[in-house]
Structures are given as structure tokens and as C-alpha cells.
C-alpha atoms as a PDB file:
ATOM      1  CA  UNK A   1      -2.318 -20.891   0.566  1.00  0.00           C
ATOM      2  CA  UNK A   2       0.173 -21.641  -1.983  1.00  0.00           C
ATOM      3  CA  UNK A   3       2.984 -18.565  -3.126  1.00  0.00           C
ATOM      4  CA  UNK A   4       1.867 -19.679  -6.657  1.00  0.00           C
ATOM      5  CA  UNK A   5      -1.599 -17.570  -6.313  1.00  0.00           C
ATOM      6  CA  UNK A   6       0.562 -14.461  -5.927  1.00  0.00           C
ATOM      7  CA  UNK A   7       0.667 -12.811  -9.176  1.00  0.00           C
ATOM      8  CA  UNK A   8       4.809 -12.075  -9.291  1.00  0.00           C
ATOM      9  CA  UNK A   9       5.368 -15.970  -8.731  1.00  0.00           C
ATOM     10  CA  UNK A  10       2.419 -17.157 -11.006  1.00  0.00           C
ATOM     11  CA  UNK A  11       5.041 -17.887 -14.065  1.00  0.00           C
ATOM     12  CA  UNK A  12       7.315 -19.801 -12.194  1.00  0.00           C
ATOM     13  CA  UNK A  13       7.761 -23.720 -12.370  1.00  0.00           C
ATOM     14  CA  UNK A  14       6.220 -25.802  -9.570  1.00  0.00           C
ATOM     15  CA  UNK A  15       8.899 -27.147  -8.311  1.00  0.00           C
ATOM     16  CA  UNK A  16      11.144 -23.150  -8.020  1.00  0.00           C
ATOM     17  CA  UNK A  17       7.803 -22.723  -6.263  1.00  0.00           C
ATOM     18  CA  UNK A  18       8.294 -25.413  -3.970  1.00  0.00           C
ATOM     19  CA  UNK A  19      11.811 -24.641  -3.089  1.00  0.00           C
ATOM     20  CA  UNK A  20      10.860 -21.045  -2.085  1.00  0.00           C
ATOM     21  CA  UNK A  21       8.180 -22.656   0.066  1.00  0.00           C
ATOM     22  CA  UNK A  22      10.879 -24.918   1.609  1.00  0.00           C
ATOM     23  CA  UNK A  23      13.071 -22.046   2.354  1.00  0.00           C
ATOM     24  CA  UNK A  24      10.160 -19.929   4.413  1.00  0.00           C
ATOM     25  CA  UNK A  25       7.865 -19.672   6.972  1.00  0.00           C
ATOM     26  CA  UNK A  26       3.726 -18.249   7.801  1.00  0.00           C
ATOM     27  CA  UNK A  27       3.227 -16.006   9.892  1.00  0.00           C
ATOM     28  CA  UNK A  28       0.061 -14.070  11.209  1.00  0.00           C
ATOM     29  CA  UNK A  29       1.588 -10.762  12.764  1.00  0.00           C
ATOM     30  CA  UNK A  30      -1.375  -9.338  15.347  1.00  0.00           C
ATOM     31  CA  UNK A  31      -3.081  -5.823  14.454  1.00  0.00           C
ATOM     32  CA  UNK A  32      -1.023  -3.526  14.845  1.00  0.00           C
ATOM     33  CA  UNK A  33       1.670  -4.935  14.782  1.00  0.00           C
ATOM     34  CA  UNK A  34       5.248  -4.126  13.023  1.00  0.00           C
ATOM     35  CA  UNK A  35       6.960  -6.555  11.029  1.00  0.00           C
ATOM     36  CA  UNK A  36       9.948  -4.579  10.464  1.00  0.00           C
ATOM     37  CA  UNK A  37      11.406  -0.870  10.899  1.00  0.00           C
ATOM     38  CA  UNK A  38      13.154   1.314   8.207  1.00  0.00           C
ATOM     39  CA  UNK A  39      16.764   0.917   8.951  1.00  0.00           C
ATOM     40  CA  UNK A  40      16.574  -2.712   9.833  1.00  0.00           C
ATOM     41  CA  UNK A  41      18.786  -5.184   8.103  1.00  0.00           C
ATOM     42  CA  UNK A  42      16.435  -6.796   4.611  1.00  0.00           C
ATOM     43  CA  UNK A  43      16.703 -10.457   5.617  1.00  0.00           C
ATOM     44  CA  UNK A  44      13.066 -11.645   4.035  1.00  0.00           C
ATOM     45  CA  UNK A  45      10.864 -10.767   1.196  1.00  0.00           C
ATOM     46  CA  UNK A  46       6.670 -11.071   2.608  1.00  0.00           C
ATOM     47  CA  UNK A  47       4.037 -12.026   0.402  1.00  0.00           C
ATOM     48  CA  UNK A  48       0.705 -11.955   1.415  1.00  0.00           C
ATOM     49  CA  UNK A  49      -1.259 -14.493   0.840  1.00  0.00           C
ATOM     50  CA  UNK A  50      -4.293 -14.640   3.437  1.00  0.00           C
ATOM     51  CA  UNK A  51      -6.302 -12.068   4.753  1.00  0.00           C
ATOM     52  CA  UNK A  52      -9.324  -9.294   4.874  1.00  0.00           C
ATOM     53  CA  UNK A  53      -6.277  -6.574   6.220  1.00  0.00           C
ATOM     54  CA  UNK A  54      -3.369  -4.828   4.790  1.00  0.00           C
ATOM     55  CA  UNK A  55       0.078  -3.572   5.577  1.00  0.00           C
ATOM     56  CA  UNK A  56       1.112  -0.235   5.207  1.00  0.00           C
ATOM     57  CA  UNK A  57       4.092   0.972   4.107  1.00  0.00           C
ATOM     58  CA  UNK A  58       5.824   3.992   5.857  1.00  0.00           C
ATOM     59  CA  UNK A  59       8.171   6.184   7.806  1.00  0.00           C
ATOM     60  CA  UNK A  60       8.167   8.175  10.893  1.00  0.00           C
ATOM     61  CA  UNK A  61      10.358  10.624  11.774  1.00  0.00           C
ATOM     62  CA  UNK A  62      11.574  11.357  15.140  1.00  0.00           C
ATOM     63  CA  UNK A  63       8.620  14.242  16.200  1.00  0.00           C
ATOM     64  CA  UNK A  64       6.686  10.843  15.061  1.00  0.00           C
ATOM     65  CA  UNK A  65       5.004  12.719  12.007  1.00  0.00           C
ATOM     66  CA  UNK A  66       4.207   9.197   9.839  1.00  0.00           C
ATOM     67  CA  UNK A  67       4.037   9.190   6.101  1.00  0.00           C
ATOM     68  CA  UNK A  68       1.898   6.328   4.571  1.00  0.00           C
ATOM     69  CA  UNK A  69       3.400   5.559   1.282  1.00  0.00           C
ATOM     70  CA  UNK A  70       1.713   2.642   0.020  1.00  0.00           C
ATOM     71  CA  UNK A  71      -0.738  -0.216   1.608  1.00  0.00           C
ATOM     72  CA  UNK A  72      -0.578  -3.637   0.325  1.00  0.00           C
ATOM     73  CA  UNK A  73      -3.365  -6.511   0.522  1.00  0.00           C
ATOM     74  CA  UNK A  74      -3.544 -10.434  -0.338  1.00  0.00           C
ATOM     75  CA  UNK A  75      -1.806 -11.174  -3.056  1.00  0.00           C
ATOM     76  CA  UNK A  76       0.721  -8.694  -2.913  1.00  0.00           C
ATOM     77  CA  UNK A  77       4.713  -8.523  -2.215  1.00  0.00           C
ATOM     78  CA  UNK A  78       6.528  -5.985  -0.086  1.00  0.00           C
ATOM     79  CA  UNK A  79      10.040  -5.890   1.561  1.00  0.00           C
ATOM     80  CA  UNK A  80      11.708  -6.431  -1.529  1.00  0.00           C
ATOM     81  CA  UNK A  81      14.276  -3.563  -2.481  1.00  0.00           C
ATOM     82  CA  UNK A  82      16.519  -4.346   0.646  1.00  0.00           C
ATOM     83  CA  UNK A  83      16.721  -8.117  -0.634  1.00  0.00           C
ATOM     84  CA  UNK A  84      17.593  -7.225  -3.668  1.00  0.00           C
ATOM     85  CA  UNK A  85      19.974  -4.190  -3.242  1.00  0.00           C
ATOM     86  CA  UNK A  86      21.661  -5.717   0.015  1.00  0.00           C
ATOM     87  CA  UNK A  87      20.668  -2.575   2.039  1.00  0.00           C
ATOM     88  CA  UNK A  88      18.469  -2.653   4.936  1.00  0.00           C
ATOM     89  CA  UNK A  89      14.952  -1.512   5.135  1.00  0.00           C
ATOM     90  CA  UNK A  90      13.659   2.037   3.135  1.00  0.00           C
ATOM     91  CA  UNK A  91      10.305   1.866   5.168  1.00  0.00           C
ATOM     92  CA  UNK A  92       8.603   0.826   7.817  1.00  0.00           C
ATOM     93  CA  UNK A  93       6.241  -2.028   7.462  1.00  0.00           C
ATOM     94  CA  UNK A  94       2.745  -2.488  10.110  1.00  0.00           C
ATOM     95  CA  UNK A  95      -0.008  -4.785   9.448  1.00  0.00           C
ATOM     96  CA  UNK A  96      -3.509  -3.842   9.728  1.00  0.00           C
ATOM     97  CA  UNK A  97      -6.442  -6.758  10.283  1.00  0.00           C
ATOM     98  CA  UNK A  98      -6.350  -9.712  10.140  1.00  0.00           C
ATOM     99  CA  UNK A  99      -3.588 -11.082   7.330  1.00  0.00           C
ATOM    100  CA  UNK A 100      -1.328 -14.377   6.249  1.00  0.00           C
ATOM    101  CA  UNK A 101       2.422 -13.797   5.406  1.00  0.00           C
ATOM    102  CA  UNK A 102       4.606 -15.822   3.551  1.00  0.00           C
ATOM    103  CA  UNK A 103       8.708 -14.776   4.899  1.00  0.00           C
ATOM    104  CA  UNK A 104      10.953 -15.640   2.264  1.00  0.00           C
ATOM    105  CA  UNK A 105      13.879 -15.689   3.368  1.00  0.00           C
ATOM    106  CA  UNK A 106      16.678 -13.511   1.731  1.00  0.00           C
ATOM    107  CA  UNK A 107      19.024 -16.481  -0.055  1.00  0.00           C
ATOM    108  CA  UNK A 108      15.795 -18.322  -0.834  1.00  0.00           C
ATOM    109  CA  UNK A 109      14.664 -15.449  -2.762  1.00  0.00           C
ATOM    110  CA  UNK A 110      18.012 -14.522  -4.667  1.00  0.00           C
ATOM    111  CA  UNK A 111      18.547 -18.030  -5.552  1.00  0.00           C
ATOM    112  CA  UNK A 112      14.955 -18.196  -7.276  1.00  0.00           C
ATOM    113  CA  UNK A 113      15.874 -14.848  -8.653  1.00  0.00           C
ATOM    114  CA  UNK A 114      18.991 -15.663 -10.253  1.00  0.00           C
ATOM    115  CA  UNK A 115      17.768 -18.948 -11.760  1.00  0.00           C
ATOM    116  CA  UNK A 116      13.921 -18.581 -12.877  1.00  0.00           C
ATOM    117  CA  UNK A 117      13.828 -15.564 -15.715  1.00  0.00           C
ATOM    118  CA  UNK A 118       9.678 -15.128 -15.309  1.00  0.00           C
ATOM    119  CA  UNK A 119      10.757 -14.059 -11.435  1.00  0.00           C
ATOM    120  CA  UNK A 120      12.546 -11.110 -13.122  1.00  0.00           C
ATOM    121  CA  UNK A 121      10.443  -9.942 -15.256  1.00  0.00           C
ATOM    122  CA  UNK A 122       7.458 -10.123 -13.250  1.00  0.00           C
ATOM    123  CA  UNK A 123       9.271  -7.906 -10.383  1.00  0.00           C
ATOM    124  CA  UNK A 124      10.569  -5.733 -12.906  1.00  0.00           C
ATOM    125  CA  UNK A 125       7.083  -4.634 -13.962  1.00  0.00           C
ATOM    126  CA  UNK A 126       5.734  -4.718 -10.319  1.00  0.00           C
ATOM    127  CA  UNK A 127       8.874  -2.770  -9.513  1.00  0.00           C
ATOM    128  CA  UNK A 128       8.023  -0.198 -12.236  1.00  0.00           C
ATOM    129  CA  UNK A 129       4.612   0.611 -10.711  1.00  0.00           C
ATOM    130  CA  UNK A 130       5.987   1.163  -7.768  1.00  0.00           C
ATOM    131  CA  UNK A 131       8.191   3.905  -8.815  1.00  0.00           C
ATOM    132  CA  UNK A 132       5.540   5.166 -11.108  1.00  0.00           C
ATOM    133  CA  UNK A 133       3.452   5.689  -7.705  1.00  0.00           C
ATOM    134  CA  UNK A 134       6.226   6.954  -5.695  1.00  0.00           C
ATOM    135  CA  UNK A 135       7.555   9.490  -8.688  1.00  0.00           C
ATOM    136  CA  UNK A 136       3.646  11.008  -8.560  1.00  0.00           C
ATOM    137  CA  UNK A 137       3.766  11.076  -5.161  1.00  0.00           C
ATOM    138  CA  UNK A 138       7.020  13.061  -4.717  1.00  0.00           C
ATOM    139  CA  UNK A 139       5.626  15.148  -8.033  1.00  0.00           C
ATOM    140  CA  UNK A 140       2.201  16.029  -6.075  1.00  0.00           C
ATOM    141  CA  UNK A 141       4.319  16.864  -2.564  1.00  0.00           C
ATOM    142  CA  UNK A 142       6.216  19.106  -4.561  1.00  0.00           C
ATOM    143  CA  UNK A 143       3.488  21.181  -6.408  1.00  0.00           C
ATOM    144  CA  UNK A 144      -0.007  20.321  -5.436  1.00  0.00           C
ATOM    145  CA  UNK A 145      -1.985  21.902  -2.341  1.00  0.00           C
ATOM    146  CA  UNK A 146      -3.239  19.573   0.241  1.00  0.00           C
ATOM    147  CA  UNK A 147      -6.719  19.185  -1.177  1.00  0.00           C
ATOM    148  CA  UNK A 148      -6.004  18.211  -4.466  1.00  0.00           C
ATOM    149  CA  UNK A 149      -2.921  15.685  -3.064  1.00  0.00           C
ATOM    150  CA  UNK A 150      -6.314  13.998  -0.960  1.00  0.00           C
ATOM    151  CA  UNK A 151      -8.669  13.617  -4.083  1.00  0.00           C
ATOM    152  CA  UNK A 152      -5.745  11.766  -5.945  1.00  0.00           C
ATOM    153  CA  UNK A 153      -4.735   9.292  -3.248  1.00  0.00           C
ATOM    154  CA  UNK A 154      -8.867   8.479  -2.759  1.00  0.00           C
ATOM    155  CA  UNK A 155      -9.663   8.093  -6.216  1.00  0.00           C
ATOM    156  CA  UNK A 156      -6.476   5.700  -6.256  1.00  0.00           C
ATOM    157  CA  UNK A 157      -7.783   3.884  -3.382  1.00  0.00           C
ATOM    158  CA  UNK A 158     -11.248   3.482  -4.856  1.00  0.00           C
ATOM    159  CA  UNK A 159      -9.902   2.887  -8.214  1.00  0.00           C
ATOM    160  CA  UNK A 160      -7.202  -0.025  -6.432  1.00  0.00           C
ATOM    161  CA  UNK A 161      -9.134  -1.965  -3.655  1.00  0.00           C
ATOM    162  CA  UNK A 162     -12.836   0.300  -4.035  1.00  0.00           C
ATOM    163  CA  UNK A 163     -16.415  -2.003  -3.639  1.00  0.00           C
ATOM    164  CA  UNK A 164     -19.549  -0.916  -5.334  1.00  0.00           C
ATOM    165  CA  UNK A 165     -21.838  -0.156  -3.217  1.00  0.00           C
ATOM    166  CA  UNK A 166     -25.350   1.686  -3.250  1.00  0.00           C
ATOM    167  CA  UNK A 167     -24.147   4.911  -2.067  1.00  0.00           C
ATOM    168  CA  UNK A 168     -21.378   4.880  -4.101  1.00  0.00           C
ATOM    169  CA  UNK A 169     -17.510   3.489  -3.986  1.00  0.00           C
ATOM    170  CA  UNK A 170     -16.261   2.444  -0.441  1.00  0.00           C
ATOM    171  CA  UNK A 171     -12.509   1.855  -0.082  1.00  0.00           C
ATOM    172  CA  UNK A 172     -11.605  -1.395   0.224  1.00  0.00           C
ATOM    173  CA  UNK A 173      -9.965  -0.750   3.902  1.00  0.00           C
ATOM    174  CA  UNK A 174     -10.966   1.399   7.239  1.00  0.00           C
ATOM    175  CA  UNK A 175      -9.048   4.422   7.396  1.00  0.00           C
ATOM    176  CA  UNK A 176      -9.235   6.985  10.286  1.00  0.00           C
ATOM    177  CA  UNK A 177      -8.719  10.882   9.678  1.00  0.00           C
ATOM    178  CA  UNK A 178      -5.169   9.951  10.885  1.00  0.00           C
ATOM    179  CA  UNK A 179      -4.737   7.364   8.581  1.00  0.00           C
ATOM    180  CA  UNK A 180      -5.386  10.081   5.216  1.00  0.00           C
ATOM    181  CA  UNK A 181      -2.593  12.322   7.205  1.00  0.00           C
ATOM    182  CA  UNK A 182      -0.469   9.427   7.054  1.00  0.00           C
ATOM    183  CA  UNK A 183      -0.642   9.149   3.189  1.00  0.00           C
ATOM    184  CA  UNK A 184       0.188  13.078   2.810  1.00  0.00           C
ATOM    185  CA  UNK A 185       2.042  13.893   5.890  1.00  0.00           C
ATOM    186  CA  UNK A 186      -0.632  16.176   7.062  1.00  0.00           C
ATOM    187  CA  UNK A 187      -2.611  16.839  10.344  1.00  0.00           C
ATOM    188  CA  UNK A 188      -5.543  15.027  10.855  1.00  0.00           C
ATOM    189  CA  UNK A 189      -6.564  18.430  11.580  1.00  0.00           C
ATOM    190  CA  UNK A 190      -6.369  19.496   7.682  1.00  0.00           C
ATOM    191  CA  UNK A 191      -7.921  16.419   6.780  1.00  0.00           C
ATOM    192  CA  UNK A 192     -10.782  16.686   8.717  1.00  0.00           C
ATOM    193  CA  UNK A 193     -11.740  19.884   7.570  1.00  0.00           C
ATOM    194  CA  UNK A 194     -11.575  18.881   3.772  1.00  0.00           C
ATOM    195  CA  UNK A 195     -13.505  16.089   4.487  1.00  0.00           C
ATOM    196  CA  UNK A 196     -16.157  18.062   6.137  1.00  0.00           C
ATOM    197  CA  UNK A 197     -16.396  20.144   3.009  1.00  0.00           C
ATOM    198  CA  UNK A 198     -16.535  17.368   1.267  1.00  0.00           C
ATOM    199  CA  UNK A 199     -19.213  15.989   2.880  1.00  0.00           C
ATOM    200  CA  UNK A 200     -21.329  19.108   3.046  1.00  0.00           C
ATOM    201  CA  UNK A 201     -20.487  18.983  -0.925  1.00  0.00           C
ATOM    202  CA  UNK A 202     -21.820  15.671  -1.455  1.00  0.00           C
ATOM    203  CA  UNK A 203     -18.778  14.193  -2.555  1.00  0.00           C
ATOM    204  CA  UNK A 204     -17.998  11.344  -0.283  1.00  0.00           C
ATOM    205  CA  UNK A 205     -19.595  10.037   2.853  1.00  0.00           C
ATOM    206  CA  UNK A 206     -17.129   9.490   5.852  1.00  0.00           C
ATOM    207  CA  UNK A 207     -18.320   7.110   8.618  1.00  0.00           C
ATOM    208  CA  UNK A 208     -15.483   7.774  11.624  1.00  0.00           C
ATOM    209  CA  UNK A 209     -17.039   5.318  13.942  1.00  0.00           C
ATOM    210  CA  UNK A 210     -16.059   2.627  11.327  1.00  0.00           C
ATOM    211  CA  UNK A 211     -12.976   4.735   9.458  1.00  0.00           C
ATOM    212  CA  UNK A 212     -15.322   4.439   6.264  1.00  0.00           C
ATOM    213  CA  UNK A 213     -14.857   6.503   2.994  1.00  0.00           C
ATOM    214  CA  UNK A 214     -17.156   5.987   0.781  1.00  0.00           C
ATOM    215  CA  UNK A 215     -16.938   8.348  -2.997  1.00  0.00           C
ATOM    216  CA  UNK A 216     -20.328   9.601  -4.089  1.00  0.00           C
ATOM    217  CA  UNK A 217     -19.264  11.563  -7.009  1.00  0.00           C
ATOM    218  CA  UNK A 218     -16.058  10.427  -8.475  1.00  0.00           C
ATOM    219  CA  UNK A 219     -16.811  12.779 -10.947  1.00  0.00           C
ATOM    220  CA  UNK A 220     -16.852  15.935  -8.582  1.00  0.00           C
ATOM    221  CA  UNK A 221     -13.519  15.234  -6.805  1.00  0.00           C
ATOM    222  CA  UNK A 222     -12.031  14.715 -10.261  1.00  0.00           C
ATOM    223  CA  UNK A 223     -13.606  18.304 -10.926  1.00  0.00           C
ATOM    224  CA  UNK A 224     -11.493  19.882  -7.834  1.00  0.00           C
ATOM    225  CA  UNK A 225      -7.899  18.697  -9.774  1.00  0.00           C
ATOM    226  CA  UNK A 226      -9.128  20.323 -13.263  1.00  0.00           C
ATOM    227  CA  UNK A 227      -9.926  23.202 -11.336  1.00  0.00           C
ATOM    228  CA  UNK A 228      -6.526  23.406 -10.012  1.00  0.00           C
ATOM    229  CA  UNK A 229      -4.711  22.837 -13.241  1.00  0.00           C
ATOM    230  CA  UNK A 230      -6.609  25.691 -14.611  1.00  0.00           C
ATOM    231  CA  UNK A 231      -5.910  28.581 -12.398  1.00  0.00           C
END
């Protein structure tokens, strides 16, 4: 598949399209594994372009307690802020399923950045969202209880990646107990007992066998935050 179905490369001419092509390589990393590690030197910008799995964004800190800060699917870009800054890697990067990744390579990248104007802009504004999500992140670490920090970051998910189904919205990807710790920096242990409520509540339904969420009532997990903001 071409770079020029990925939305942040969609207004650039065909033939900056081709050069970035020249300049990279596809690769389809196994589950599971990690295609690079915070700290690493930022030698490539990945684009996905291929795929039914995702990569996850992350860090881990040295009791390995992991923090899942974003997941990215086909047609996405990650890997980019260490390209573009110099610096090495801010997070950790895994993929998930089964996926197709574009490697462009650090001076292919720059070049295309420095000479094709749509390039900018179109990173600027993915760029933007980014920090959007990571500033409401750091704002719900800061003052929201545990609960209330899992609603948002499922209703996200289903509002991102979710499928219609009959029983409701189904997130787009499998995630295990340990997986929703991952986005908060809980214990699965926490999670699994706010899921349980939740299920009892008729909120969501949670398949583990398959690491299945599926939202029921939208509309009663967006209940729990107004709740919270009025106390």
C-alpha cells in the first residue's frame, strides 16, 4: 500500500511521495513485538499502512509498571517527535496483531519536511491532537479518581476505533484487564473490580476470553463523570 493513503501525506505531490518511498522500507514486526524502546536514538518515522492490529505507545519503568499512552492503527503515524526534535525516543513503541509498517527513514523524512509545505501543516494539526490527548491525560492523572479516568479513555476508544454492534459499541481492538491498567497506570486488580461493577450495572459487557469491551450504555458511563463533577 502506497504512503499516499495515509492521511498526513495525502496533500503531498506524487513524486515527494515517491521519493519518501525510495528512501524506506516494509516491515511486518511479529505480535508482540517492539519496534523501538524509549531512550533509543529516533532514526525512522513508521506509518502504518496495513493491518487488522495496532501499536501502542508507552513506557515502563524499572518495577515494570507500563503506562499505555496512546494506540495507533492503519493509517496512522508514530515515532515522529524524535525525528523531528533530534532526540531519541519519548516512548516505547510494541505492535499488537497483525500490521504493515512503512520506516521512513530520518533524512528521508526531514528532506520531505523541509521542502513540501502540506507535510507541515498536516503534522502540525496531527501534532496538536496529540498534545490535546496527552494535556487531558496528564489533567485527569492529576485530579480524577480511577473510575472516572476508565470511563473517559473507553468512551475515547469507542468514540476512535468503536463498531456498532447489536449489543452495543465494541472497541475496535482486544484489550485484557492489563491492557486498561496500562492506559492509567493502575493494577489490573482496580480495573477488574470496576469492570465488574460495571457489568453488574449494565454498562458494558467484558468478554476476557477474547479481551472484548463492548459499551451498552454510553449514556450511563457518561453519567458516572457528571456525577463526579458535581460533588
Amino acid at each position: 500500500m502506497s504512503l499516499a493513503s495515509i492521511p498526513v501525506f495525502k496533500g503531498m505531490p506524487g513524486e515527494a511521495i515517491t521519493r519518501l518511498e525510495q528512501g524506506s522500507v516494509t516491515l511486518e514486526p511479529r505480535d508482540g513485538s517492539t519496534i523501538f524502546v524509549q531512550g533509543d536514538p529516533a532514526d525512522a518515522v513508521y506509518a502504518i499502512v496495513a493491518g487488522d492490529g495496532h501499536v501502542r505507545i508507552g513506557a515502563m519503568d524499572l518495577r515494570s509498571k507500563a503506562l499505555m499512552v496512546e494506540v495507533f492503527r492503519a493509517g496512522e503515524i508514530f515515532g515522529e517527535i524524535g525525528v523531528i526534535d533530534g532526540g531519541n525516543r519519548t516512548a516505547t513503541a510494541v505492535a499488537k496483531g497483525r500490521l504493515q509498517l512503512v520506516k521512513i527513514r530520518q533524512a528521508a523524512f526531514r528532506a520531505a519536511l523541509a521542502s513540501v509545505p502540506a507535510l507541515g501543516e498536516a503534522l502540525c494539526r496531527v501534532m496538536a491532537q496529540r498534545l490535546r490527548r496527552t494535556y487531558e491525560l496528564f489533567q485527569d492523572a492529576t485530579f480524577e479518581r480511577l473510575e472516572v479516568r476508565l470511563v473517559r479513555q473507553v468512551l475515547y476508544l469507542a468514540a476512535r476505533e468503536g463498531r456498532l454492534t447489536p449489543q452495543g459499541t465494541r472497541l475496535g481492538h482486544r484489550l485484557r484487564q492489563g491492557d486498561l491498567a496500562d492506559l492509567l497506570g493502575a493494577t489490573t486488580r482496580s480495573i477488574i473490580s470496576i469492570l465488574n461493577d460495571w457489568r453488574a450495572a449494565g454498562l458494558v459487557i467484558y468478554d476476557a476470553e477474547r479481551a472484548l469491551l463492548t459499551v451498552q450504555d454510553a449514556a450511563g458511563l457518561r453519567a458516572i463523570i457528571e456525577t463526579e463533577r458535581e460533588r
